[in-house]
C-alpha atoms as a PDB file:
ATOM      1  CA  UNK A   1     152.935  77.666  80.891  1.00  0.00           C
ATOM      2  CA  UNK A   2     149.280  76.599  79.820  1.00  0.00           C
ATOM      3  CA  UNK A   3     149.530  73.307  78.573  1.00  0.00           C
ATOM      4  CA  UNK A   4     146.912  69.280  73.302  1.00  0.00           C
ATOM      5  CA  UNK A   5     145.451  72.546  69.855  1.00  0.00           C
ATOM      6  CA  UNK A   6     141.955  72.289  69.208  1.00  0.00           C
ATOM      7  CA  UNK A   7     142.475  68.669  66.401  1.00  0.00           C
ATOM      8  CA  UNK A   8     144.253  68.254  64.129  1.00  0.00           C
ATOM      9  CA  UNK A   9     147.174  70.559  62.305  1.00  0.00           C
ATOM     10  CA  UNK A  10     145.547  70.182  59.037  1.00  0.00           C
ATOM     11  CA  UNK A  11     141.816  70.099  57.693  1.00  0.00           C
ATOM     12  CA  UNK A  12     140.419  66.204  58.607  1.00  0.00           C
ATOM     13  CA  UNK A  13     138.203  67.015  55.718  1.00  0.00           C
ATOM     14  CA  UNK A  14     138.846  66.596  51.999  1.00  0.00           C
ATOM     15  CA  UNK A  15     137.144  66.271  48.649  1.00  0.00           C
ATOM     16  CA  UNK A  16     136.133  62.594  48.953  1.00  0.00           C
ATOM     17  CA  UNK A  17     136.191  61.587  52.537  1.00  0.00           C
ATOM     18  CA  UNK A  18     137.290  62.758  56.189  1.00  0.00           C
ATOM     19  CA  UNK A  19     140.853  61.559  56.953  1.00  0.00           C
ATOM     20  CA  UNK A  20     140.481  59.355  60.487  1.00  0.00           C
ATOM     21  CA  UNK A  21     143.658  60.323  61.453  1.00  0.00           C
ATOM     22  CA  UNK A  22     142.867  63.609  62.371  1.00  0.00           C
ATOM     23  CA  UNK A  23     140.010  63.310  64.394  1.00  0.00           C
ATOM     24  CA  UNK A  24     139.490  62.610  68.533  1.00  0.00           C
ATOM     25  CA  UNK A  25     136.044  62.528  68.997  1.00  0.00           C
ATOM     26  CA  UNK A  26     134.067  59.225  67.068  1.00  0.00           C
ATOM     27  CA  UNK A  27     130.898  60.804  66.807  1.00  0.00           C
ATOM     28  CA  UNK A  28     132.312  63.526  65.227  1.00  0.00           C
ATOM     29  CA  UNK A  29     133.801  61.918  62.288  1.00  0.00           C
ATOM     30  CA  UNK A  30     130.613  59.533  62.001  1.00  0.00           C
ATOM     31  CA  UNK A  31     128.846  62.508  61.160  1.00  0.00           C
ATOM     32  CA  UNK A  32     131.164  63.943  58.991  1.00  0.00           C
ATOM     33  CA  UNK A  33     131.708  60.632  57.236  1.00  0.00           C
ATOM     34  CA  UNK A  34     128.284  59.170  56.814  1.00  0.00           C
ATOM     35  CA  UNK A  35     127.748  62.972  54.953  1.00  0.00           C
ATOM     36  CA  UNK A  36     130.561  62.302  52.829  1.00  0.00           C
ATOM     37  CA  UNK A  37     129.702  58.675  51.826  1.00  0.00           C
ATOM     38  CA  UNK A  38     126.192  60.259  50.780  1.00  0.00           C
ATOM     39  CA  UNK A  39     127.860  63.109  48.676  1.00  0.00           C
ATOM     40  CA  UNK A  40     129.335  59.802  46.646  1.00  0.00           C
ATOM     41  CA  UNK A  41     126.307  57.364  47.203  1.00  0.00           C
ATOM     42  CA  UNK A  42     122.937  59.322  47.920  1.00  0.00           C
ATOM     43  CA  UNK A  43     121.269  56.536  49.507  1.00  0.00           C
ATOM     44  CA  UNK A  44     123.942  55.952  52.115  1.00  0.00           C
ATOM     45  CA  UNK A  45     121.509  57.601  54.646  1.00  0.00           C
ATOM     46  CA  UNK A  46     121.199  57.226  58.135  1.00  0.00           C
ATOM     47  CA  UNK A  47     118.467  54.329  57.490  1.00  0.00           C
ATOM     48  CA  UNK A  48     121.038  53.086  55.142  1.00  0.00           C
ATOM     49  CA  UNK A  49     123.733  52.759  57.431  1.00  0.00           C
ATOM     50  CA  UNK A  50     121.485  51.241  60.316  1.00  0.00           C
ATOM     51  CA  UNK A  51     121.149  48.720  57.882  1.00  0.00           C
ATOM     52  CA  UNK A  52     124.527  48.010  57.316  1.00  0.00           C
ATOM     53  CA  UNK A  53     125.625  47.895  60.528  1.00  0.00           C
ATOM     54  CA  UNK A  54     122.479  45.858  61.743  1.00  0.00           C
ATOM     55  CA  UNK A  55     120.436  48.412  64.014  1.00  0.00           C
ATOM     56  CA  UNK A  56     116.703  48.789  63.824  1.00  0.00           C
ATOM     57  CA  UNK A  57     116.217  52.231  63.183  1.00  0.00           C
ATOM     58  CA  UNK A  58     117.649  55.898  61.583  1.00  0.00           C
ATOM     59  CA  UNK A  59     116.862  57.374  65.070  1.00  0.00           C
ATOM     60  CA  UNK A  60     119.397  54.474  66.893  1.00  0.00           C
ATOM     61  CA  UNK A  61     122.484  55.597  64.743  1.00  0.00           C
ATOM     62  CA  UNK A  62     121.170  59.192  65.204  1.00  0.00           C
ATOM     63  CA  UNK A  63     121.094  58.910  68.769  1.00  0.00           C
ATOM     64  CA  UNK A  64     124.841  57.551  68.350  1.00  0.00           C
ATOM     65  CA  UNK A  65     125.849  60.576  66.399  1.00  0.00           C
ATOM     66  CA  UNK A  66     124.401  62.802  69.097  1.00  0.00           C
ATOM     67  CA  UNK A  67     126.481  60.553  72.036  1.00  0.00           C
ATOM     68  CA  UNK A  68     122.875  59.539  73.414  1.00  0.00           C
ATOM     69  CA  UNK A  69     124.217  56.051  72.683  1.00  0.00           C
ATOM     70  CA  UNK A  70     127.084  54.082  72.501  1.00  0.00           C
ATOM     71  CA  UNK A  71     128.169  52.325  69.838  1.00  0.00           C
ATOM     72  CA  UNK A  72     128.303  48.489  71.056  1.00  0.00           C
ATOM     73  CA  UNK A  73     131.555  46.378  70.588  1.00  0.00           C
ATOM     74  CA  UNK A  74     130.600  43.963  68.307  1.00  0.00           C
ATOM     75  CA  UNK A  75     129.364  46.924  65.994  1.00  0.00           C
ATOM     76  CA  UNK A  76     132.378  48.485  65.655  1.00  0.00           C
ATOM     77  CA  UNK A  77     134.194  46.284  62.886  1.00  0.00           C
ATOM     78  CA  UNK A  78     130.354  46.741  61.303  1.00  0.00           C
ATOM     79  CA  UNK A  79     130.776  50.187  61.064  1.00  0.00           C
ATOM     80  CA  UNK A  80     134.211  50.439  60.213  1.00  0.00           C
ATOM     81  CA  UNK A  81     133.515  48.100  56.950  1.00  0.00           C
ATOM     82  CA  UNK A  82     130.506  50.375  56.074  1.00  0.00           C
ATOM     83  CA  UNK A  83     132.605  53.605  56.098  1.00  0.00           C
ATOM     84  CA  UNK A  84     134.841  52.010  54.069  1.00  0.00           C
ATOM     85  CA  UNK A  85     137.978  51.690  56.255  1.00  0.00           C
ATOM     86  CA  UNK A  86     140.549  48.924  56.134  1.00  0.00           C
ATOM     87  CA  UNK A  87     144.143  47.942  57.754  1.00  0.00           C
ATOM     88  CA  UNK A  88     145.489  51.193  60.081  1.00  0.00           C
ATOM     89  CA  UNK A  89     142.372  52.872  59.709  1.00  0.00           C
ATOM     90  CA  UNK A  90     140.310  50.671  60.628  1.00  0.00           C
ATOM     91  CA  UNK A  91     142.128  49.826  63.572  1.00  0.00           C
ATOM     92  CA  UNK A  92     142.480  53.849  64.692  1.00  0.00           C
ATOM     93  CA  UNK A  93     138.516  53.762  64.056  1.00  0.00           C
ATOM     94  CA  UNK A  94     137.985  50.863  66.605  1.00  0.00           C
ATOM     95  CA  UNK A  95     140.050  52.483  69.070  1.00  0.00           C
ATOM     96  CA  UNK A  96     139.176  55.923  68.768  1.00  0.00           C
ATOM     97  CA  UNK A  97     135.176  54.750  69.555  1.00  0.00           C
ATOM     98  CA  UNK A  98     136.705  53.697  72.181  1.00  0.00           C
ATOM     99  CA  UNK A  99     138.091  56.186  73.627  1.00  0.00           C
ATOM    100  CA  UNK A 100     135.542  58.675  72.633  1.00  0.00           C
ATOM    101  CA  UNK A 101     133.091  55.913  74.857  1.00  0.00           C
ATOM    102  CA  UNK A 102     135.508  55.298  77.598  1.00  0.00           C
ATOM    103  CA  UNK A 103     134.615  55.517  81.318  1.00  0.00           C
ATOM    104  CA  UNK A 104     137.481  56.081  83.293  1.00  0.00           C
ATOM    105  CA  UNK A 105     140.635  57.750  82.780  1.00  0.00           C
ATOM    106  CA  UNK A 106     142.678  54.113  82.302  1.00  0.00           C
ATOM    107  CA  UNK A 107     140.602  53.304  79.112  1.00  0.00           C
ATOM    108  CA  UNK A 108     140.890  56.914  77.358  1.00  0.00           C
ATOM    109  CA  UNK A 109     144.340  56.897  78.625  1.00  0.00           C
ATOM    110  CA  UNK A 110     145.086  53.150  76.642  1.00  0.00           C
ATOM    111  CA  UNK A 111     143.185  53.853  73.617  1.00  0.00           C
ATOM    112  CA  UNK A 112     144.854  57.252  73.224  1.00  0.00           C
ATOM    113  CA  UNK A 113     147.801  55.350  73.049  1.00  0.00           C
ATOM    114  CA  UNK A 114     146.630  52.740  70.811  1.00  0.00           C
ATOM    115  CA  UNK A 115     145.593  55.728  68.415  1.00  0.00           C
ATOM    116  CA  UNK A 116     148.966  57.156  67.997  1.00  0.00           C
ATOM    117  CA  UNK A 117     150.387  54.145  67.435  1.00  0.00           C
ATOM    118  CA  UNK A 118     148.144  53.012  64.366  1.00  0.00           C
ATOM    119  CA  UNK A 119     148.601  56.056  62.588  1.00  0.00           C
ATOM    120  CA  UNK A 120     151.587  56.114  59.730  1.00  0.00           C
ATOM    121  CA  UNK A 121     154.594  58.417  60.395  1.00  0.00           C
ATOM    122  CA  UNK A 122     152.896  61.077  58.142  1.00  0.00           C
ATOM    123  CA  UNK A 123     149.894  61.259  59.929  1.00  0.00           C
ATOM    124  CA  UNK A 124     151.412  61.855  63.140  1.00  0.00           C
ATOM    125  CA  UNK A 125     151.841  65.318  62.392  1.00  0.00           C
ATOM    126  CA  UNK A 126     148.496  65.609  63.572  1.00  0.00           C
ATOM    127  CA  UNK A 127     148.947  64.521  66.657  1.00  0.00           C
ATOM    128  CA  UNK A 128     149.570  67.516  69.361  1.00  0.00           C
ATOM    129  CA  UNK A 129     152.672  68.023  70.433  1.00  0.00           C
ATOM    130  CA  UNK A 130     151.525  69.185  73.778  1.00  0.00           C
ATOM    131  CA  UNK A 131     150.037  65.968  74.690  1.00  0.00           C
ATOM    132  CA  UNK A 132     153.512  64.753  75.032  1.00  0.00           C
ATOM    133  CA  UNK A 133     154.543  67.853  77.301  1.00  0.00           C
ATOM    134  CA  UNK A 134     152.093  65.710  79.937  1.00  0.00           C
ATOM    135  CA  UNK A 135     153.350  62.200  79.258  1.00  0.00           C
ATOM    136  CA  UNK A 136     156.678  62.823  81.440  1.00  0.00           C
ATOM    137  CA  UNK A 137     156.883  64.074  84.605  1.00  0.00           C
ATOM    138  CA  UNK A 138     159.910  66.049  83.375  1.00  0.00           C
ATOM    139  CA  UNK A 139     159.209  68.342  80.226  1.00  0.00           C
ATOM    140  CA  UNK A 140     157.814  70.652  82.368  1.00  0.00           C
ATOM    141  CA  UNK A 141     160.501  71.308  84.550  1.00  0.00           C
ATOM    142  CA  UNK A 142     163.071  71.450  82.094  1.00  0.00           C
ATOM    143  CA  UNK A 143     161.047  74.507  80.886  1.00  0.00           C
ATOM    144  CA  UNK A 144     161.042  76.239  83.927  1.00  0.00           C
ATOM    145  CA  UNK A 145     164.851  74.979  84.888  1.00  0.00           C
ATOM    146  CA  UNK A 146     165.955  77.550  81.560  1.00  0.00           C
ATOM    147  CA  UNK A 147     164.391  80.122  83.296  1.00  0.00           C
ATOM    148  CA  UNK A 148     167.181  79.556  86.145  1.00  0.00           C
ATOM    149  CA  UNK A 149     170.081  77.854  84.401  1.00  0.00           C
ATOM    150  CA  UNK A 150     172.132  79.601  81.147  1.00  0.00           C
ATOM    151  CA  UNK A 151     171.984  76.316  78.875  1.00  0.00           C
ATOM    152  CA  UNK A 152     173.634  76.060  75.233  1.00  0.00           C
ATOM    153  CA  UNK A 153     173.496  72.533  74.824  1.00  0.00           C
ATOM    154  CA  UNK A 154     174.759  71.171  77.544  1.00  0.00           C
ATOM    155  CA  UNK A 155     172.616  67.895  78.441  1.00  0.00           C
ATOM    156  CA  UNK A 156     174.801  66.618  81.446  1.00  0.00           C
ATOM    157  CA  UNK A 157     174.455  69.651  82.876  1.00  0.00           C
ATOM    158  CA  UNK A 158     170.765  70.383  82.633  1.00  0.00           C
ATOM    159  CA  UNK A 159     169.657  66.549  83.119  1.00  0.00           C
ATOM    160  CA  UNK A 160     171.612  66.472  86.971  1.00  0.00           C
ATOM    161  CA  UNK A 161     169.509  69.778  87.895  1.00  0.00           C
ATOM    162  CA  UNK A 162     166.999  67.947  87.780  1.00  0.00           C
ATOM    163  CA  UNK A 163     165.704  66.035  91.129  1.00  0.00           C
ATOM    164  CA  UNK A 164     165.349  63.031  90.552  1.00  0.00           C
ATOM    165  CA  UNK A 165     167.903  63.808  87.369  1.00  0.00           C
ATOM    166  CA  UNK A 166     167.250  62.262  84.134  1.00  0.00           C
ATOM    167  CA  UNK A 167     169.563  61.199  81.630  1.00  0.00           C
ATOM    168  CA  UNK A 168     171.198  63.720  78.997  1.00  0.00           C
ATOM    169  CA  UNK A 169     169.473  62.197  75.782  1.00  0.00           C
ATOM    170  CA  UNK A 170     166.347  62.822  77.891  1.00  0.00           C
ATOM    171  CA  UNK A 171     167.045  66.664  78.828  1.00  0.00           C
ATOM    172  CA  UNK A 172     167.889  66.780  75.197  1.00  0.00           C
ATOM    173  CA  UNK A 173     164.319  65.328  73.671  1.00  0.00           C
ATOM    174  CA  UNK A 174     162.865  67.773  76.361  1.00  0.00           C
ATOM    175  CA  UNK A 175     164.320  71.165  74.920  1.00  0.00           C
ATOM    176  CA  UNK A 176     163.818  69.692  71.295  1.00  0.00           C
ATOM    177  CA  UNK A 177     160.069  69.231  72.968  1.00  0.00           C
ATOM    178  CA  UNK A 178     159.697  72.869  73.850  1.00  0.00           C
ATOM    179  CA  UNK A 179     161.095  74.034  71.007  1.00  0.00           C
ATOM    180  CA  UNK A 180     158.964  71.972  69.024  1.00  0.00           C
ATOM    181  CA  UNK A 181     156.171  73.680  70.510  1.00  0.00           C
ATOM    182  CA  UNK A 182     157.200  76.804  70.731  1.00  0.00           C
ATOM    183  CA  UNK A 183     157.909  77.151  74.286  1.00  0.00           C
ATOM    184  CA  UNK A 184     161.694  77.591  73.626  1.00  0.00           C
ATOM    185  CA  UNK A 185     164.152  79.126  71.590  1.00  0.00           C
ATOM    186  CA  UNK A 186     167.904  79.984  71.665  1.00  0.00           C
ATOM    187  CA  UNK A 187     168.427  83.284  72.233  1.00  0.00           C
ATOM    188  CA  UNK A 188     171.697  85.148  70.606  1.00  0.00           C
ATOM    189  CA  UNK A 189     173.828  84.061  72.543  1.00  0.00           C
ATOM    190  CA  UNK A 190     172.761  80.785  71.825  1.00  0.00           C
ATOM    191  CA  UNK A 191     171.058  79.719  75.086  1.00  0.00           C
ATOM    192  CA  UNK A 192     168.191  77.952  75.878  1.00  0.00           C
ATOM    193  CA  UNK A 193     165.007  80.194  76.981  1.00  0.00           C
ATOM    194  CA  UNK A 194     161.564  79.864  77.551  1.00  0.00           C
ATOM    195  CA  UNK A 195     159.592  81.908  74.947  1.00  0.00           C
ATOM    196  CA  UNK A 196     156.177  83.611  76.313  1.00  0.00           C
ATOM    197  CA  UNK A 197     153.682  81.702  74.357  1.00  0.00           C
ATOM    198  CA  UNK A 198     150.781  80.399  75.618  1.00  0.00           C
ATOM    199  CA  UNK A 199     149.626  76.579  74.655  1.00  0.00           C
ATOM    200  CA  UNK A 200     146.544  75.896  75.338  1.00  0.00           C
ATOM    201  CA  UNK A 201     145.122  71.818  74.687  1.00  0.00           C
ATOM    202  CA  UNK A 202     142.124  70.814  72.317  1.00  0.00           C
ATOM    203  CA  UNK A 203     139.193  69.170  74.041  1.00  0.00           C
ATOM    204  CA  UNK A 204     140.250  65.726  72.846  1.00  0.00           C
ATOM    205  CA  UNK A 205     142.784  65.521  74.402  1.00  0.00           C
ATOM    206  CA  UNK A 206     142.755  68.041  77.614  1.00  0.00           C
ATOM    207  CA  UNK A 207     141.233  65.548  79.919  1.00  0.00           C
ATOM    208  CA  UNK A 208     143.924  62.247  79.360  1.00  0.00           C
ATOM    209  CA  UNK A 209     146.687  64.997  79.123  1.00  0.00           C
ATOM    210  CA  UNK A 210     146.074  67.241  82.328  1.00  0.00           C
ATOM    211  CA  UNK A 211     145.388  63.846  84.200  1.00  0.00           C
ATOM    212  CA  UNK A 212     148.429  62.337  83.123  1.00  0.00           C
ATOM    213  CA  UNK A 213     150.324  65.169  84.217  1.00  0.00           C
ATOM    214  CA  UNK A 214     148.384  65.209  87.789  1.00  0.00           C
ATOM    215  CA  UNK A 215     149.167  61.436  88.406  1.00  0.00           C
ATOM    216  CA  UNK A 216     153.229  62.334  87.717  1.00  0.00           C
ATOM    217  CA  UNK A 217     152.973  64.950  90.182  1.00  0.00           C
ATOM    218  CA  UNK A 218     151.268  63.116  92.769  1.00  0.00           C
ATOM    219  CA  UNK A 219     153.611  60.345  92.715  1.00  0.00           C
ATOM    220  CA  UNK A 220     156.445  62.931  92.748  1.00  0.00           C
ATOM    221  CA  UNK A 221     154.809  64.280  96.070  1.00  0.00           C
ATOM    222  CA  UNK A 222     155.104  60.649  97.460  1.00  0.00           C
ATOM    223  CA  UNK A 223     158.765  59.942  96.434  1.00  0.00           C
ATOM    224  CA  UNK A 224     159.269  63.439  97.755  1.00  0.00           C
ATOM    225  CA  UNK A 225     158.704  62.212 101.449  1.00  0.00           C
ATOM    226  CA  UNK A 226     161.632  59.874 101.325  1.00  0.00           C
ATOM    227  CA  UNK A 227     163.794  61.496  99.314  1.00  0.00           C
ATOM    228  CA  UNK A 228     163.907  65.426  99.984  1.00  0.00           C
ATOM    229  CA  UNK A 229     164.950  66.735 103.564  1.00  0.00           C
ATOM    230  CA  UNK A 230     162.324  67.933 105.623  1.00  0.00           C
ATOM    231  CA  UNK A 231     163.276  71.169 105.687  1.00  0.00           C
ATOM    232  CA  UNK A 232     163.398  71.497 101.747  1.00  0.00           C
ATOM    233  CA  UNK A 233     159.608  70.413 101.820  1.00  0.00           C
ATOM    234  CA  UNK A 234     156.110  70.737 103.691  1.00  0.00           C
ATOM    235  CA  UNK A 235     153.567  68.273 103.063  1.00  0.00           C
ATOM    236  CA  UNK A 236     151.093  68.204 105.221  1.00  0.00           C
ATOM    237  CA  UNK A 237     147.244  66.388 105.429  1.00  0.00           C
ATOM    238  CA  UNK A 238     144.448  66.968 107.251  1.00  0.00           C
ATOM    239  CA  UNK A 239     140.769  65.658 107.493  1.00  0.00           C
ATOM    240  CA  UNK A 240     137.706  67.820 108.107  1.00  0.00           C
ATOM    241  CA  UNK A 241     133.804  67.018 108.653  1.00  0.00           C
ATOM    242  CA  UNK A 242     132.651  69.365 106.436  1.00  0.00           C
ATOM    243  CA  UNK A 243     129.501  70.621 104.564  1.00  0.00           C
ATOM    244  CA  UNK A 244     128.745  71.046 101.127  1.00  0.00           C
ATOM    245  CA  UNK A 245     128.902  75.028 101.233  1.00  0.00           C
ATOM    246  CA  UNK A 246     132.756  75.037 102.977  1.00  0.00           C
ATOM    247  CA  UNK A 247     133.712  72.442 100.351  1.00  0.00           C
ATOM    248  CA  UNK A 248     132.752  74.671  98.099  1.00  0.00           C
ATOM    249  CA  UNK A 249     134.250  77.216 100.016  1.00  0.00           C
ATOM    250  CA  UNK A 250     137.710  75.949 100.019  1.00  0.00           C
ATOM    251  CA  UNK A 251     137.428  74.891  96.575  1.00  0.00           C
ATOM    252  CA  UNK A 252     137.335  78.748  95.364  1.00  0.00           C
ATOM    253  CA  UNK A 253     140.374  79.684  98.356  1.00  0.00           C
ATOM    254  CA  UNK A 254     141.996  76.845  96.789  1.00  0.00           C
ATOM    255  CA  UNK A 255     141.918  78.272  93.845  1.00  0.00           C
ATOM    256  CA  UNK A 256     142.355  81.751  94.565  1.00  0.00           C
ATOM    257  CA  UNK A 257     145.626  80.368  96.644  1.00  0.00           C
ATOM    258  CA  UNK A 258     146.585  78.853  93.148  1.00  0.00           C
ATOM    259  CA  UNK A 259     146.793  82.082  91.650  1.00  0.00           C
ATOM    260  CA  UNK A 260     148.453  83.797  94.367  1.00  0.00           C
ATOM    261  CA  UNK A 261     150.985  81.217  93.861  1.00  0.00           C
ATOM    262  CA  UNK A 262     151.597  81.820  90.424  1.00  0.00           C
ATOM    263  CA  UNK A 263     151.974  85.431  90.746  1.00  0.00           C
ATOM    264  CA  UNK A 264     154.186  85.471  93.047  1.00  0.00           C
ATOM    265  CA  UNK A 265     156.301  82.706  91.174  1.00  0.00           C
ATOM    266  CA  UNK A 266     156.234  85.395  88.202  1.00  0.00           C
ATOM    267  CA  UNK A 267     157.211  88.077  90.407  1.00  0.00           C
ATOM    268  CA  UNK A 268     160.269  86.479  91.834  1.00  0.00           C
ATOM    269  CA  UNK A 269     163.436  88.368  90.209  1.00  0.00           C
ATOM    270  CA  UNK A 270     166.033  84.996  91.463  1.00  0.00           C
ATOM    271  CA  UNK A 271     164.860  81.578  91.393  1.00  0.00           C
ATOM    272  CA  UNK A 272     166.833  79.254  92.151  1.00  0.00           C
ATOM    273  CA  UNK A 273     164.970  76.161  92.214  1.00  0.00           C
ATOM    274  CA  UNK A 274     161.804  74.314  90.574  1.00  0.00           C
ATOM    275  CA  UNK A 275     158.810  72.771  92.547  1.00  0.00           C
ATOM    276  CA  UNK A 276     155.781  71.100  92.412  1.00  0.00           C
ATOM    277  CA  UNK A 277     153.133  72.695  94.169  1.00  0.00           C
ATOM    278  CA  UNK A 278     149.895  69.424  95.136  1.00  0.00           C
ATOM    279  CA  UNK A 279     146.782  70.939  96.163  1.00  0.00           C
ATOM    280  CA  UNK A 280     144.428  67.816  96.599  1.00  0.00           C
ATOM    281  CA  UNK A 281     140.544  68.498  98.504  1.00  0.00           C
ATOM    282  CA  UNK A 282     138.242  65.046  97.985  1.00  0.00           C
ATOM    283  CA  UNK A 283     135.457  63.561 100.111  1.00  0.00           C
ATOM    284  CA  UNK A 284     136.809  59.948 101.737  1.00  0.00           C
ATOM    285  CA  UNK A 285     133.308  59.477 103.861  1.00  0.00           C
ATOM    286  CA  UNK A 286     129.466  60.252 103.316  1.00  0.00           C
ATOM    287  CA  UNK A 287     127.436  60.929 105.863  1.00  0.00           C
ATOM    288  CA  UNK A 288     124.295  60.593 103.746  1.00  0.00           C
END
């Protein structure tokens, strides 16, 4: 299973201005809105907008449209009021400069957040579903658990298979998830399986997604060493003095290993469990 599309479900353009909702990248939509305020006021050029939102030049706000430059905090209610937004969009705008600006993976992680929950109900349709595949630990594994177990809708059932288990109205939002998605589907019979299509997430959102997903897993790996027998898990660690060719060596065997892994996961003909697989290769000391 790949794992946010490309934006948003429907065009973020329309005849008089670019709907906010449906972008995830700020300079993107100041591009495409300053262009749209000119098709309905010709002198709202870049010079024009400088203006407005009290910079010194056209080639400042330029440089901002190009992500040369940052927008500064105190600007941002400036050039919210001079594109015209007010109440929920205005407060999606603030946050989505934000996290089109932020640093770390925290920030992008909060204003995401803070994005989804300023839009109405009818504009979350464009947010992607898959972005909530990452937000728990659990969707996931529910997928690959239907590859194993023959589910109707029996939510007891498939929450307990899961280690640790979740509740039932959980396992239930998961397969509504998936099917959501398209990643399952009753079959005639009317059990739960994984389909065969391939999800694949937008820029926007990729990097707070996949990360997300990363930090469940490594936690998993650390309540694994209390909770799961020994001999139902390795973990193991070790620390090398190494040079900057074998890192980069062992970054391509780790990720030839990675694919090895997979294939033989799709070759197996009688699973009968589901498990995280942490492969984790960082530098902890400089010698230079």
């Amino acid at each position: 299973m790949a794992g946010p599309p490309t934006g948003g479900i429907i065009s973020p353009m329309n005849e008089e201005r670019p709907n906010v909702f449906a972008y995830f990248d700020a300079r993107r939509y100041l591009r495409d809105a300053q262009q749209a305020m000119k098709t309905r006021k010709r002198q709202f050029t870049l010079e024009h907008l400088g203006k407005l939102v009290g910079l010194k030049s056209k080639g400042h706000v330029s440089l901002i449209f190009q992500g040369r430059k940052n927008i500064p905090e105190e600007k941002i209610g400036m050039f919210s009021r001079a594109l015209e937004l007010e109440g929920r969009e205005a407060t999606f705008f603030g946050h989505l400069v934000r996290f089109t600006q932020a640093a770390t993976h925290r920030e992008r992680k909060l204003h995401l957040d803070r994005m989804v929950a300023a839009m109405r109900v009818a504009d979350r349709k464009l947010v992607p579903a898959q972005y909530d595949l990452c937000r728990q630990w659990y969707h996931p594994v529910v997928h690959e658990l239907l590859r194993i177990l023959e589910i109707k809708d029996e939510w007891e059932v498939l929450a307990t298979a899961l280690r640790p288990a979740i509740s039932p109205d959980q396992a239930k939002e998961s397969v509504e998830l998936l099917r959501a998605i398209g990643l399952a589907k009753k079959d005639s019979k009317g059990v739960w399986k994984p389909t065969d299509t391939v999800v694949t997430f937008g820029e926007g959102w990729k990097s707070v997604a996949v990360r997300e997903f990363q930090r469940h897993a490594i936690n998993m790996a650390e309540g694994a060493l209390e909770e799961v027998p020994p001999e139902q898990r390795d973990i193991s660690n070790l620390t090398l003095s190494i040079g900057a060719d074998s890192f980069k060596e062992l970054q391509e065997r780790l990720a030839l290993f990675r694919k090895e892994a997979l294939t033989l996961a799709r070759q197996d003909r009688s699973p009968d469990r589901v498990c995280f697989l942490n492969l984790s290769l960082f530098p902890v000391g400089n010698g230079k």
